[in-house]
Protein backbone atom coordinates (compact mmCIF):
# COMPACT_ATOMS: atom_id res chain seq x y z
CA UNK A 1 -27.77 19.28 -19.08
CA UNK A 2 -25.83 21.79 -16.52
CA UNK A 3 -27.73 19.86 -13.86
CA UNK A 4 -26.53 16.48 -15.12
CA UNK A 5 -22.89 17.89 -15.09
CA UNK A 6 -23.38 19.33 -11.58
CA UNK A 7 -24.85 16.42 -10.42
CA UNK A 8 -21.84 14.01 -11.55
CA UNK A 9 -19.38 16.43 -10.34
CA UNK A 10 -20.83 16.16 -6.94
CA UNK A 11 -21.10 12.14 -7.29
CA UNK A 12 -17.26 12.55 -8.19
CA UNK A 13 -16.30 14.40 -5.21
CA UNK A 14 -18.59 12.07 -2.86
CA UNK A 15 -16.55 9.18 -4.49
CA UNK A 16 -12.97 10.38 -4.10
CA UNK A 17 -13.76 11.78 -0.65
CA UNK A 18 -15.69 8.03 0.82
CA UNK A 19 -12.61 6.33 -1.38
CA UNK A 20 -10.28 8.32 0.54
CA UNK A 21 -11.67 7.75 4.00
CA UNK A 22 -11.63 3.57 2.87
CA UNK A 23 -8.15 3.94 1.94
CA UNK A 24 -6.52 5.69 4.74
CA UNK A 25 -8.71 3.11 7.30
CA UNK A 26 -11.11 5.92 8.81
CA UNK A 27 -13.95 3.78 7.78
CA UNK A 28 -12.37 0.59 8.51
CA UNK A 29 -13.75 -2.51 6.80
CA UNK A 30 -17.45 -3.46 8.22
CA UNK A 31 -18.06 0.35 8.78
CA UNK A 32 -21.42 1.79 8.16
CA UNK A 33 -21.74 4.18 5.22
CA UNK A 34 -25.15 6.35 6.34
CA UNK A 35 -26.08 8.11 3.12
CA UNK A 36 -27.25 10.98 5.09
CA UNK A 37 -24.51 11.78 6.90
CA UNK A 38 -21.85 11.61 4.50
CA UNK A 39 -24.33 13.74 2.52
CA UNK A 40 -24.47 16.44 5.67
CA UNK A 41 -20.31 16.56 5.96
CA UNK A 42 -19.94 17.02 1.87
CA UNK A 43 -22.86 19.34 2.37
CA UNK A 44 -24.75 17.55 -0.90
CA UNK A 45 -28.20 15.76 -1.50
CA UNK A 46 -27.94 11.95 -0.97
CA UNK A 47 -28.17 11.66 -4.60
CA UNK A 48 -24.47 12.05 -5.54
CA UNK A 49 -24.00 10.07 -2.25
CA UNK A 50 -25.80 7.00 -3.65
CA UNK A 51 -24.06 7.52 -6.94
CA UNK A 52 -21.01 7.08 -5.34
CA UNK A 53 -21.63 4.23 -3.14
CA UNK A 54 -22.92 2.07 -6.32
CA UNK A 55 -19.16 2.95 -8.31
CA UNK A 56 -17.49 1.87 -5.09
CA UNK A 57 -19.99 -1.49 -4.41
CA UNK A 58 -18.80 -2.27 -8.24
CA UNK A 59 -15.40 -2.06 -7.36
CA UNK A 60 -15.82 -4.20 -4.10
CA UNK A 61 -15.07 -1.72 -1.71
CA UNK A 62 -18.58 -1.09 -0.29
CA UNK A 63 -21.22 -4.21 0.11
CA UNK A 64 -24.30 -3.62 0.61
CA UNK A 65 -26.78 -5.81 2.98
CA UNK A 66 -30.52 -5.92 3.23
CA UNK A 67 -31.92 -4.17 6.37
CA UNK A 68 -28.68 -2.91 6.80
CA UNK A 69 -27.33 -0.66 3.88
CA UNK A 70 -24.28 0.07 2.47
CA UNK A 71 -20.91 -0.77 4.68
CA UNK A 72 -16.88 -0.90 4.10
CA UNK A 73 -16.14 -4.40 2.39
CA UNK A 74 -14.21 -6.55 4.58
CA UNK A 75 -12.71 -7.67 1.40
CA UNK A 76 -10.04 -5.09 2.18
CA UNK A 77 -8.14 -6.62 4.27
CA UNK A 78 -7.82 -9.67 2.14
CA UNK A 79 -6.76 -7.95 -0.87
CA UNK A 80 -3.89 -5.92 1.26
CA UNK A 81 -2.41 -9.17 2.19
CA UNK A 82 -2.82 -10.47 -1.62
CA UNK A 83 -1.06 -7.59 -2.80
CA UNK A 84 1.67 -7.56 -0.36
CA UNK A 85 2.20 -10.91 -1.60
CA UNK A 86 2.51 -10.11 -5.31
CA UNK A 87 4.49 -6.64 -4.57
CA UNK A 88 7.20 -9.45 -2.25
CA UNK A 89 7.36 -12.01 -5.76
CA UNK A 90 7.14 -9.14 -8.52
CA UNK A 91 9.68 -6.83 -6.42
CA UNK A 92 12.48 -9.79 -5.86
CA UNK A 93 12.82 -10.60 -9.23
CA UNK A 94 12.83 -6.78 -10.36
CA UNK A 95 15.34 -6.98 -8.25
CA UNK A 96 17.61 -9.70 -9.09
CA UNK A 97 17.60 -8.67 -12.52
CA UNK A 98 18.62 -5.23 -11.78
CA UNK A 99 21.36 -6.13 -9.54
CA UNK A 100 24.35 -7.00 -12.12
CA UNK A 101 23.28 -3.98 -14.01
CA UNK A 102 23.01 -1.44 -10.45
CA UNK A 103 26.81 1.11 -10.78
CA UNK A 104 28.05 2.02 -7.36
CA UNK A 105 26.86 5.46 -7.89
CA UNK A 106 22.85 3.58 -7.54
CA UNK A 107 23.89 1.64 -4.51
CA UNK A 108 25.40 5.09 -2.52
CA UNK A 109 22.27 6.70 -3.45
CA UNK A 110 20.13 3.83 -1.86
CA UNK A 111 22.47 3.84 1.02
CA UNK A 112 21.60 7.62 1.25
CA UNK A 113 18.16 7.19 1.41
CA UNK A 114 18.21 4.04 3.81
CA UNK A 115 20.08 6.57 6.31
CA UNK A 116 17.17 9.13 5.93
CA UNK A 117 14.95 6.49 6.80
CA UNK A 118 17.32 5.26 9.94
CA UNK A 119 17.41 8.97 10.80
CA UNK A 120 13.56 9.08 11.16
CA UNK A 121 13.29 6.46 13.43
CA UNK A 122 14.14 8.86 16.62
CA UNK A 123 11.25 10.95 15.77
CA UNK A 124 9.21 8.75 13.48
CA UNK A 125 6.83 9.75 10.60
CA UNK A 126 5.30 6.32 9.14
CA UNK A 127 3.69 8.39 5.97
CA UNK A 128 7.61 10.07 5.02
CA UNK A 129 9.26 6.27 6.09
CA UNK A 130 6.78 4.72 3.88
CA UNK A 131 7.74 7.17 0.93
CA UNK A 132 11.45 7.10 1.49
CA UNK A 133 10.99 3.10 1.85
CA UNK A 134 9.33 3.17 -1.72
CA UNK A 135 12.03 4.97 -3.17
CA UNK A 136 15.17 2.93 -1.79
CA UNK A 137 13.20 -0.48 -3.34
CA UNK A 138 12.81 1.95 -6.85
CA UNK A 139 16.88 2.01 -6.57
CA UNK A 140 17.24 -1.48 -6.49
CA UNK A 141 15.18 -2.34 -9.27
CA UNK A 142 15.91 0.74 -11.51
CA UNK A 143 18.12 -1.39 -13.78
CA UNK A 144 15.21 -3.92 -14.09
CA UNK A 145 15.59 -5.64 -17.75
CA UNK A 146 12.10 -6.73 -17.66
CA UNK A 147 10.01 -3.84 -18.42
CA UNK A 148 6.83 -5.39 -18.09
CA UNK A 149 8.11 -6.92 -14.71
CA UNK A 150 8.71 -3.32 -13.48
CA UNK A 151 4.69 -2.37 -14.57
CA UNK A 152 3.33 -4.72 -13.06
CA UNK A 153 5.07 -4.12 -9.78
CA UNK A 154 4.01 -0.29 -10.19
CA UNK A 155 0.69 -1.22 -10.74
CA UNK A 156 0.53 -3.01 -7.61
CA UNK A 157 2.16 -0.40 -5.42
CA UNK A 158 -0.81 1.78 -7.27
CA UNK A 159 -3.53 -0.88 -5.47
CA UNK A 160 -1.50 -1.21 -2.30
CA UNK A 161 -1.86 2.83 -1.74
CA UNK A 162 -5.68 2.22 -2.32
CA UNK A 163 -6.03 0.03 0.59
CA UNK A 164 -3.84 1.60 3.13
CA UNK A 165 -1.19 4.83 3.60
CA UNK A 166 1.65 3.25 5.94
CA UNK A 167 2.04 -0.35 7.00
CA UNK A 168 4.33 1.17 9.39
CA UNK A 169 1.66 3.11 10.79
CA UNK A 170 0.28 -0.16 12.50
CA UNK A 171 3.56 -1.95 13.05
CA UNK A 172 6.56 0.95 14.01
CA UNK A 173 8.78 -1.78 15.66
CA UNK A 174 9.01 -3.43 12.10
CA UNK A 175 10.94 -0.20 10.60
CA UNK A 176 13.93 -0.67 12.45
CA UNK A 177 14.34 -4.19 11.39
CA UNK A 178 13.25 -2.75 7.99
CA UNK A 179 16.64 -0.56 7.39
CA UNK A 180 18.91 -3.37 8.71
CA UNK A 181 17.43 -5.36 6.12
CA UNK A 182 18.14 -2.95 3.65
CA UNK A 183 21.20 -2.41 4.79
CA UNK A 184 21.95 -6.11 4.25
CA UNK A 185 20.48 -6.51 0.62
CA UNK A 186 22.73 -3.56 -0.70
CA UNK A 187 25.59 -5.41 0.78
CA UNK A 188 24.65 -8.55 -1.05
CA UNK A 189 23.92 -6.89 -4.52
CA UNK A 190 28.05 -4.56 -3.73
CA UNK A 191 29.37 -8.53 -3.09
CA UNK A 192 27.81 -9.41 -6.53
CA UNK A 193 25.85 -12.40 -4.78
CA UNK A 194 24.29 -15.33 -6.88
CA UNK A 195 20.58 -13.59 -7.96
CA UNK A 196 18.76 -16.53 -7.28
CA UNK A 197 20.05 -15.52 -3.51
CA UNK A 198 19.87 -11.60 -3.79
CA UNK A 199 15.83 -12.38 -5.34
CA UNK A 200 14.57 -14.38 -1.77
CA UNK A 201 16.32 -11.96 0.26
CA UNK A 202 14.53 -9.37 -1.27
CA UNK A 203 11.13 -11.26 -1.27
CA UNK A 204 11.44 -12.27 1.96
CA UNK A 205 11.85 -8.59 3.25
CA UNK A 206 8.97 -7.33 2.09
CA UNK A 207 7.16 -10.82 3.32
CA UNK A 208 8.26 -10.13 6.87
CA UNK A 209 6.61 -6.53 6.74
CA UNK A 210 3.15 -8.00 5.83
CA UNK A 211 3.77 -11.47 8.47
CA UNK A 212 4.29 -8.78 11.07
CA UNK A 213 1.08 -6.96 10.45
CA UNK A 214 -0.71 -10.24 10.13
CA UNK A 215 0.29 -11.08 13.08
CA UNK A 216 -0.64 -8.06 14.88
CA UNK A 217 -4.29 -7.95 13.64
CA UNK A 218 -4.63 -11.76 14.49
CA UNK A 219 -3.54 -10.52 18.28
CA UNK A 220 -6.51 -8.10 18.40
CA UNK A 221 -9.13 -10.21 16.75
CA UNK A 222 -8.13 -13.63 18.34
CA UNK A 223 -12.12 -14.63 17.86
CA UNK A 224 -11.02 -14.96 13.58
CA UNK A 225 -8.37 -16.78 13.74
């Protein structure tokens, strides 16, 4: 029994440390996952190795091919884009409906934070913009009246963080249109703007982040599009 339990903690730590390494795009989608040597670096049998490459080929991450093994599922990429998609619909009505109910104490403090972010473009950190970008959207939609609304919006930011750590990372230019934008929607939601207005505004910001990075994978793999 000890060696069951010793055995599964190792699969565990093989998972989190391969899911990791898929999430933060080290092993970018189509990368080879050689048993051995992610068994060397974790300094483990290929046992737990292969236990953790099944969880992650039942979640879709890894696919595996005959006379090839086990690689990063391209599906990545697709989901990413899918989520982005749902965050940009779920996240402009959140906000909408937390707009008429946001005091002016709520928009300061998201005006606060959107100068943090301004401030870190002369010397910029995508990981800290990323955070601080999370956290001026949680402002706006704080007031949210829909409760399940608000869920399902975390649990998407929950699967966007699987898939990649800063969209900014890829696409730096897009931060500085990013606060302007912000800017802008706090200015709508102080002028008490119709919601139907304030909701595409705030959809279409967080559409133009995800276009943008589109775009720029589409300009280094011109062969797919």
């Amino acid at each position: 029994m000890p060696t069951q339990t010793a055995s599964r903690s190792k699969a565990e730590q093989a998972y989190a440390w391969i899911r990791e390494k898929i999430r933060t795009r080290e092993y970018e989608p189509g990368y080879r996952l050689v048993l051995s040597t992610i068994a060397e670096a974790l300094e483990v049998s290929v046992v737990p190795v292969r236990e953790a490459i099944r969880q992650l080929e039942a979640e879709g991450l890894v696919t595996y091919e005959r006379n090839v093994g086990a690689r990063v599922s391209t599906y990545n990429q697709d989901v990413y884009f899918e989520t982005m998609e749902t965050i940009a619909v779920l996240e402009g009505r959140a906000t909408a409906l937390s707009a008429p109910q946001l005091k002016s104490s709520d928009l300061a403090k998201a005006r606060s934070i959107n100068q943090k972010m301004r401030d870190l473009l002369q010397d910029f950190d995508p990981v800290e913009f990323t955070q601080l970008n999370k956290a001026f959207h949680q402002v706006l939609f704080s007031k949210c009246t829909n409760s399940r609304l608000v869920q399902l919006l975390f649990d998407e930011w929950d699967n966007l963080e699987y898939f990649r750590v800063s969209t900014f990372r890829y696409v730096p230019h897009r931060a500085q249109q990013s606060v302007e934008e912000h800017e802008r929607l706090v200015a709508l939601i102080e002028a008490q703007a119709d919601a139907f207005y304030i909701e595409s505004q705030a959809r279409d910001h967080r559409l133009k982040t995800s276009i943008t990075y589109r775009q720029r994978l589409n300009s280094e793999n011109p062969q797919e599009n």
